[in-house]
N, C-alpha and C. Protein backbone atom coordinates (compact mmCIF):
# COMPACT_ATOMS: atom_id res chain seq x y z
N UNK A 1 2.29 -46.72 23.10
CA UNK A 1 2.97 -46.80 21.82
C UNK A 1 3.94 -45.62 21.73
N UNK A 2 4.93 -46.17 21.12
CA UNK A 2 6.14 -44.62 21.25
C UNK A 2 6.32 -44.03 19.91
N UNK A 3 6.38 -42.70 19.86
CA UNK A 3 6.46 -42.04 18.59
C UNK A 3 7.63 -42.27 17.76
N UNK A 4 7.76 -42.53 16.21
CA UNK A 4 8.57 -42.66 15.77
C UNK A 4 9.23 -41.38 15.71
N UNK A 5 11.01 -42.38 15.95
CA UNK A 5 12.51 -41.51 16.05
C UNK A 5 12.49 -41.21 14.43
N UNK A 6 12.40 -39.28 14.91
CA UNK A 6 12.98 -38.63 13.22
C UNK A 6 14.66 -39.98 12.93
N UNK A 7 14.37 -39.37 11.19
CA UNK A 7 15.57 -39.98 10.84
C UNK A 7 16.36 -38.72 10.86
N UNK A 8 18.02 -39.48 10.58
CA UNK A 8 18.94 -38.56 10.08
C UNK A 8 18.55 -37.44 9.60
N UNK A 9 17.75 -37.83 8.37
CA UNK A 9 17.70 -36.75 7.56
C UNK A 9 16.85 -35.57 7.82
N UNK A 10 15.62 -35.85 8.51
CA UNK A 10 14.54 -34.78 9.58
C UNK A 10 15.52 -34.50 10.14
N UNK A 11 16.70 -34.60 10.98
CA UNK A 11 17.17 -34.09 12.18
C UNK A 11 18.35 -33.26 11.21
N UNK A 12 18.86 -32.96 10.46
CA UNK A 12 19.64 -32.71 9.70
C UNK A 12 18.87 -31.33 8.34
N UNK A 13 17.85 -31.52 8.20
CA UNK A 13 16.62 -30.67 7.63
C UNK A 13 16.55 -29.86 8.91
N UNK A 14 16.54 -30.26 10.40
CA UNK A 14 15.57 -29.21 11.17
C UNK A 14 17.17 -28.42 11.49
N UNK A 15 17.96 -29.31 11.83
CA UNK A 15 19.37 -28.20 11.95
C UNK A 15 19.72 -27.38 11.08
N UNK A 16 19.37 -27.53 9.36
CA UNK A 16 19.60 -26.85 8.39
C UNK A 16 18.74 -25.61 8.94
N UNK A 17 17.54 -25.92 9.32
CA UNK A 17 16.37 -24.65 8.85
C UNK A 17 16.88 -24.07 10.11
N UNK A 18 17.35 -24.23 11.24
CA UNK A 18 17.77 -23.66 12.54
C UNK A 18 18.56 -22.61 12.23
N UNK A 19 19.57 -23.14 11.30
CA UNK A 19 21.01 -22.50 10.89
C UNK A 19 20.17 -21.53 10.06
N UNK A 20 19.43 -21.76 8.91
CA UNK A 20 19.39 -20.66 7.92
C UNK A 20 18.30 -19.46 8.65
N UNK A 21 17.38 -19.79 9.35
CA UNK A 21 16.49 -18.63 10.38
C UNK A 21 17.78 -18.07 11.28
N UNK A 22 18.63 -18.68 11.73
CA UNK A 22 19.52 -17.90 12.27
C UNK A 22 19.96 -16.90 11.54
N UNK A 23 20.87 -17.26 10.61
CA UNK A 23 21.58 -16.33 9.60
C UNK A 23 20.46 -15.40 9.17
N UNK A 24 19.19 -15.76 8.96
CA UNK A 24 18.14 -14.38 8.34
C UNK A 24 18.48 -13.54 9.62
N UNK A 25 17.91 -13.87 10.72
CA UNK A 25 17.82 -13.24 11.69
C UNK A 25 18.91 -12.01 11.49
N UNK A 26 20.10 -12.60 11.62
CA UNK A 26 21.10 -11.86 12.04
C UNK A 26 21.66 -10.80 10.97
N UNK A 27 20.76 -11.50 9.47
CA UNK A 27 21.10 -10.40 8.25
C UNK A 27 20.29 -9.30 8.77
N UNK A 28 19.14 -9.83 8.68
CA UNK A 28 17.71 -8.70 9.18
C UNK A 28 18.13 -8.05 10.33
N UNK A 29 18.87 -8.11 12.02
CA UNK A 29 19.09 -7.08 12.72
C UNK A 29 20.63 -6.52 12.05
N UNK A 30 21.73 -6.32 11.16
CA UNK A 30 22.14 -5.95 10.65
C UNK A 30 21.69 -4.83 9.72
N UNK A 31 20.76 -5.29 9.07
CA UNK A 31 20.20 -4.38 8.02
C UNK A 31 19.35 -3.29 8.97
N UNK A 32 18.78 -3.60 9.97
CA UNK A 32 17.91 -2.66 10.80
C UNK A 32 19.03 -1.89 11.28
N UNK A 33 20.15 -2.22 12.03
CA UNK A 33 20.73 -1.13 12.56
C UNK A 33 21.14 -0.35 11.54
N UNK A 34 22.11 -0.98 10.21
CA UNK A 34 21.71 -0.09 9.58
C UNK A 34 21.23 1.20 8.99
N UNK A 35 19.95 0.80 9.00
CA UNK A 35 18.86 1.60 8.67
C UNK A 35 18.85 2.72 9.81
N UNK A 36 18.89 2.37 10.66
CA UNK A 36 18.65 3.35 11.95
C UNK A 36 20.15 4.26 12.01
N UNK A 37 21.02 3.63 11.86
CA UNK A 37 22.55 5.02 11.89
C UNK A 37 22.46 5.55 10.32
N UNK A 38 21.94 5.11 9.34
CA UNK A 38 21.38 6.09 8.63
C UNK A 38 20.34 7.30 8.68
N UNK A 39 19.49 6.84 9.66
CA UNK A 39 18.25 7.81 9.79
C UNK A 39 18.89 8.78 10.68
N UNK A 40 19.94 8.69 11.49
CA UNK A 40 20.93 9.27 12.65
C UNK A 40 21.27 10.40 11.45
N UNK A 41 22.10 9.77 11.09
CA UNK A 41 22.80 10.67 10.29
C UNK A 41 21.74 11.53 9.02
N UNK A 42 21.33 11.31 8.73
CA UNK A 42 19.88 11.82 7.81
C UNK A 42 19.32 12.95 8.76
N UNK A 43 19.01 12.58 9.96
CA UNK A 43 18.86 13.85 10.93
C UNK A 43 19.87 14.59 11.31
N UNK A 44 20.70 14.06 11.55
CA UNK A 44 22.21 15.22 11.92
C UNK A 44 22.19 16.14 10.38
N UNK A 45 22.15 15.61 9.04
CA UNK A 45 22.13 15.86 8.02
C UNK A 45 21.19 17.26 7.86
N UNK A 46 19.94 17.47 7.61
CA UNK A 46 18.99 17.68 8.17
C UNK A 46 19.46 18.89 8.72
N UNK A 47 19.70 19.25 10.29
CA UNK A 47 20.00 20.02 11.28
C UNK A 47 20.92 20.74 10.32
N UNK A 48 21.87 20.23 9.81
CA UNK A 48 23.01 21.44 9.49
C UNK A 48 23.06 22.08 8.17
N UNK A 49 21.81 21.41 7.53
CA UNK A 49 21.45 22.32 6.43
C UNK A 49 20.71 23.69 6.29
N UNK A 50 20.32 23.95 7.75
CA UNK A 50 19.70 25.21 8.04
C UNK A 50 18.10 24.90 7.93
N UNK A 51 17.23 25.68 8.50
CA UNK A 51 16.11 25.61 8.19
C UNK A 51 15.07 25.44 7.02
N UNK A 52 15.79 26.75 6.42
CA UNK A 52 15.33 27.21 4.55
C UNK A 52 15.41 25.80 3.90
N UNK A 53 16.42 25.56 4.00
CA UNK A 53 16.68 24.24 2.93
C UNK A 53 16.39 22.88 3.32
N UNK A 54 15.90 22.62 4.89
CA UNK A 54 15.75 21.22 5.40
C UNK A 54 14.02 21.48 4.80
N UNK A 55 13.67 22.77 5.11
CA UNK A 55 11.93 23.31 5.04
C UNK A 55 11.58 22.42 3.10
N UNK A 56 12.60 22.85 2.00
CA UNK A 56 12.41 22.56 0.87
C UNK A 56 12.66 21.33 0.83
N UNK A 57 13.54 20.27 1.57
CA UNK A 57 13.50 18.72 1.49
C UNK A 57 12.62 18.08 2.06
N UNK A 58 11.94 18.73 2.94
CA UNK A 58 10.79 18.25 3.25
C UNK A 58 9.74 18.17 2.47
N UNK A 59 9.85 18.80 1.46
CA UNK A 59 8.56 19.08 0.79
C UNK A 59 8.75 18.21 -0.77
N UNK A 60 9.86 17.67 -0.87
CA UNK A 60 10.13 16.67 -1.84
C UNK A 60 9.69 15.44 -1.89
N UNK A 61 9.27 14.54 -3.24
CA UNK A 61 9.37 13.44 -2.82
C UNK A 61 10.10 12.38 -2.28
N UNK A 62 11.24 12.75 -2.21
CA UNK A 62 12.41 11.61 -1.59
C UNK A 62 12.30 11.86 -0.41
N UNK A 63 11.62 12.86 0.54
CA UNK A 63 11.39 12.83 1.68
C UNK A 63 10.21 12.32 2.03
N UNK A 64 9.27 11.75 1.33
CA UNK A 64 8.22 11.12 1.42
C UNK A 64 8.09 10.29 1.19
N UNK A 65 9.39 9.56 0.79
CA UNK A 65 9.77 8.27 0.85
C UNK A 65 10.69 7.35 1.89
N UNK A 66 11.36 8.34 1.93
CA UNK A 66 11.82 8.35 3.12
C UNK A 66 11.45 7.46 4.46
N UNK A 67 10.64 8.60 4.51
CA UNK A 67 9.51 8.78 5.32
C UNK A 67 8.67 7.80 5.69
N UNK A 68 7.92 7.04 4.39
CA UNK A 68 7.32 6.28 4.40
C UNK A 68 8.48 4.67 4.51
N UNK A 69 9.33 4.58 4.09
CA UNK A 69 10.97 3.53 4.71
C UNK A 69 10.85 3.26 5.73
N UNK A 70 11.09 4.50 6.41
CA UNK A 70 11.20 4.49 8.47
C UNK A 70 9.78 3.85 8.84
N UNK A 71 8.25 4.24 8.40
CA UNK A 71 7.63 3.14 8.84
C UNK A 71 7.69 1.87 8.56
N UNK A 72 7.97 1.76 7.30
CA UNK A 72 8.16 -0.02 7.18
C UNK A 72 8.79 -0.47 8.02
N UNK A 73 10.16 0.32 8.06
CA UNK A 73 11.31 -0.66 9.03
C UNK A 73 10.72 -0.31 10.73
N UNK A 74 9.94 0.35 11.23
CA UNK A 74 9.12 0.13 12.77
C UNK A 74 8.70 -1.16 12.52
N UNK A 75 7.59 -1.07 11.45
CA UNK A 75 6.72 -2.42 11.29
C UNK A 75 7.61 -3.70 10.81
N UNK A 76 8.65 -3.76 10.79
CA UNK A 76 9.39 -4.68 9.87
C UNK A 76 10.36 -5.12 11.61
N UNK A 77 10.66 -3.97 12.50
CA UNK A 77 11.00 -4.28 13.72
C UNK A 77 10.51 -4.93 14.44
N UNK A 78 9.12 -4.84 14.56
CA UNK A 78 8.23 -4.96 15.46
C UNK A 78 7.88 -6.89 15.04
N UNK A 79 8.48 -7.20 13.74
CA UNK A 79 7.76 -8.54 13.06
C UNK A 79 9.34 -9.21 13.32
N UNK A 80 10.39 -8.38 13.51
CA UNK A 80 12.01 -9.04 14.19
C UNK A 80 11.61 -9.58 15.61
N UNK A 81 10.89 -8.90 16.22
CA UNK A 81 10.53 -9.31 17.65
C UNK A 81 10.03 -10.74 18.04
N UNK A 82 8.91 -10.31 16.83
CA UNK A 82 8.17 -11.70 16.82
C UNK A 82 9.10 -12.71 16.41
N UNK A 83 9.17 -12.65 15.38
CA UNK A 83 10.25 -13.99 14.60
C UNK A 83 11.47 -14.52 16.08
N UNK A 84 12.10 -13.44 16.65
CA UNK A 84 13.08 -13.68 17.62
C UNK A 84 12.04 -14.50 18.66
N UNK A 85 11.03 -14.44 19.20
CA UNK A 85 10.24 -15.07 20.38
C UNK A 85 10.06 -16.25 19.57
N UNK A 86 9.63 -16.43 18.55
CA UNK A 86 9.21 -18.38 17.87
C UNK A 86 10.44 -18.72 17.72
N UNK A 87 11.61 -17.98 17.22
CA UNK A 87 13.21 -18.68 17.73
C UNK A 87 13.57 -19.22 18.47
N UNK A 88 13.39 -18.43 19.23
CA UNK A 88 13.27 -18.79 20.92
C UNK A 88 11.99 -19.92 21.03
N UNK A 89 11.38 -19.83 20.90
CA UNK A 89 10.60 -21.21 21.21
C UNK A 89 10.88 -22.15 20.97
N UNK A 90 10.71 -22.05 19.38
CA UNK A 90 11.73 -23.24 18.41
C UNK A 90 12.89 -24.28 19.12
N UNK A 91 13.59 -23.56 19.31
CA UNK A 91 14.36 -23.60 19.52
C UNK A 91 14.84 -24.34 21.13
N UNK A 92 13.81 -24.00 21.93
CA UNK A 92 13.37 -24.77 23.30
C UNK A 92 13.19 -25.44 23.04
N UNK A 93 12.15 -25.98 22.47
CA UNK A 93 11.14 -27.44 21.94
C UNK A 93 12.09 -28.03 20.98
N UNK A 94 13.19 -27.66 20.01
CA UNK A 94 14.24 -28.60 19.46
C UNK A 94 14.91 -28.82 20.61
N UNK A 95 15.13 -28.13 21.16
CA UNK A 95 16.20 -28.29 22.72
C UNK A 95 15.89 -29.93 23.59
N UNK A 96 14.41 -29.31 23.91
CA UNK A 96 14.05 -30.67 24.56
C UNK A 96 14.09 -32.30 24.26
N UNK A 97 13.35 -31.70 23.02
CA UNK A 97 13.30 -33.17 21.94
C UNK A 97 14.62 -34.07 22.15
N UNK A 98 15.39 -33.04 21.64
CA UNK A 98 16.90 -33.81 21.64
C UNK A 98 16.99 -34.41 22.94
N UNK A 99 16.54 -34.21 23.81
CA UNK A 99 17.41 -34.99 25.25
C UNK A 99 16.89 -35.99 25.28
């Protein structure tokens, strides 16, 4: 017995959702780099304020927020990885289907 052929509209739904995980994707490694030539510069920042005064921003809360940012966005990297590998899968297995 042969499996029923998606319609139009499944095949047109799965290209939509293809397209819009793409575009996240590509907002989300945007926003990460981002984040990271900010933290660049936040450290260059940092360095040329002298010791005395990088010693007192450290000890603020906006540096402990900071702080706590840069781990989210590791953990928020580390979940880009993933999402990019089921893309990639996805994306095989729509591959195939179609032929």
């Amino acid at each position: 017995m042969s499996e029923p052929q998606p319609s139009h509209d499944d095949s047109a739904a799965r290209d939509l959702d293809r397209a819009g995980a793409s575009l996240a994707y590509s907002i989300i490694q945007n926003l990460l780099e981002h984040t990271r030539v900010t933290s660049d510069l936040v450290a260059l920042m940092a360095q040329a304020l002298g010791e005395e005064t990088a010693e007192a921003l450290t000890r603020t809360p906006y540096w402990a927020a900071y702080l706590d940012s840069r781990r989210t966005m590791e953990r928020t990297r580390q979940e880009i990885e993933e999402f990019t590998q089921v893309m990639t899968r996805l994306t095989a297995e729509n591959a195939t289907k179609s032929e």
